[in-house]
Protein backbone atom coordinates (compact mmCIF):
# COMPACT_ATOMS: atom_id res chain seq x y z
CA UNK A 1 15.74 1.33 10.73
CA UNK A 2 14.97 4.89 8.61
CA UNK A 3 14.96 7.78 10.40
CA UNK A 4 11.36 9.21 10.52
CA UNK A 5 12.90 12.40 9.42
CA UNK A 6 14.26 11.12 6.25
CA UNK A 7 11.43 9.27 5.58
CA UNK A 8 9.38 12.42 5.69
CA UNK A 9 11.50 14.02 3.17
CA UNK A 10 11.81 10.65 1.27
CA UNK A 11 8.15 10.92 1.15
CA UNK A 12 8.11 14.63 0.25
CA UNK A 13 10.29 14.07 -2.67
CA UNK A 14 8.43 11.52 -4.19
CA UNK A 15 5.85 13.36 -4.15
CA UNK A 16 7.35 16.32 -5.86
CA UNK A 17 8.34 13.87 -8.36
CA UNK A 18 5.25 12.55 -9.26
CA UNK A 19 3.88 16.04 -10.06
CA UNK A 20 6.25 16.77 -11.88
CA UNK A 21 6.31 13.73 -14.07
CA UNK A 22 2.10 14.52 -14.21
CA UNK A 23 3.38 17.90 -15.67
CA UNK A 24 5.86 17.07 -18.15
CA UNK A 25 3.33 13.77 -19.44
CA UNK A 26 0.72 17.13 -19.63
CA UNK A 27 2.66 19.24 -21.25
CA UNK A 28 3.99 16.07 -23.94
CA UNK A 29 0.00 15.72 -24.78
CA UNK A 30 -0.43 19.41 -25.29
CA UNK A 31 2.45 19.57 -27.83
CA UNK A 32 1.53 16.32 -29.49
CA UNK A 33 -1.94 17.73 -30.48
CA UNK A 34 -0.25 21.44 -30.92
CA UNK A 35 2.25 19.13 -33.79
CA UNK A 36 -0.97 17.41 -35.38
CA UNK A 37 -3.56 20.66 -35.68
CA UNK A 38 -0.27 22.04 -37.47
CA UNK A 39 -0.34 19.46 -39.95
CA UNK A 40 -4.11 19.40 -40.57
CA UNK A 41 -4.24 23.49 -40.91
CA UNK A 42 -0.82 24.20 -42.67
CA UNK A 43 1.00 20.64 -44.22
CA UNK A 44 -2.25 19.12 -45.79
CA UNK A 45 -3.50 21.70 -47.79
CA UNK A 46 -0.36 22.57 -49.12
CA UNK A 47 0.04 19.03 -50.41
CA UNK A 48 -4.00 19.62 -51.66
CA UNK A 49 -2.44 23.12 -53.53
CA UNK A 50 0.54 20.92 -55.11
CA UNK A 51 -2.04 19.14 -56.92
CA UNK A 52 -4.51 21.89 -57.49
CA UNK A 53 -2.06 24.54 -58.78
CA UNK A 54 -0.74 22.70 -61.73
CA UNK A 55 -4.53 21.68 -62.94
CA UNK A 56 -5.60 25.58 -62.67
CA UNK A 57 -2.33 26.08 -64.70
CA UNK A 58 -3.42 23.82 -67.47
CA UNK A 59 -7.04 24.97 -67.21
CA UNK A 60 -6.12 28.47 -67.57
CA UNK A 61 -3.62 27.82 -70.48
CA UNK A 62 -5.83 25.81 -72.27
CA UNK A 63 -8.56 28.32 -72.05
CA UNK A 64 -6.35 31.18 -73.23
CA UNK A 65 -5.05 29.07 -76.21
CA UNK A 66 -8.61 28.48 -77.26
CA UNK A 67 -9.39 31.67 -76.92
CA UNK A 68 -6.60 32.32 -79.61
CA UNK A 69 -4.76 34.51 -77.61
């Protein structure tokens, strides 16, 4: 049969384990949502400016060429 004693620290050990594993799957959520507030704030709206800046560019061009400048 085990030995108490190493069961004890069998025991112990697993335990360790398991918060550890509840750390790391904590920390994997927190960078997951840190990954998709980046995209929303920084990556979308400069995909929404590589559409807007070349329409401002046309309006403005358009408005100084009727202006006859």
């Amino acid at each position: 049969m085990i030995d108490p004693e190493l069961l004890a620290k069998l025991e112990e050990i697993n335990a360790k384990a398991e918060k550890a594993y509840q750390a790391a799957e904590s920390t994997r959520k927190y960078l997951f949502w840190t990954g998709v507030v980046t995209v929303a704030l920084i990556v979308l709206p400069l995909i929404g400016l590589a559409f807007a800046i070349p329409q401002f560019i046309s309006s403005y061009t358009t408005t100084l060429t009727g202006a006859g400048l």
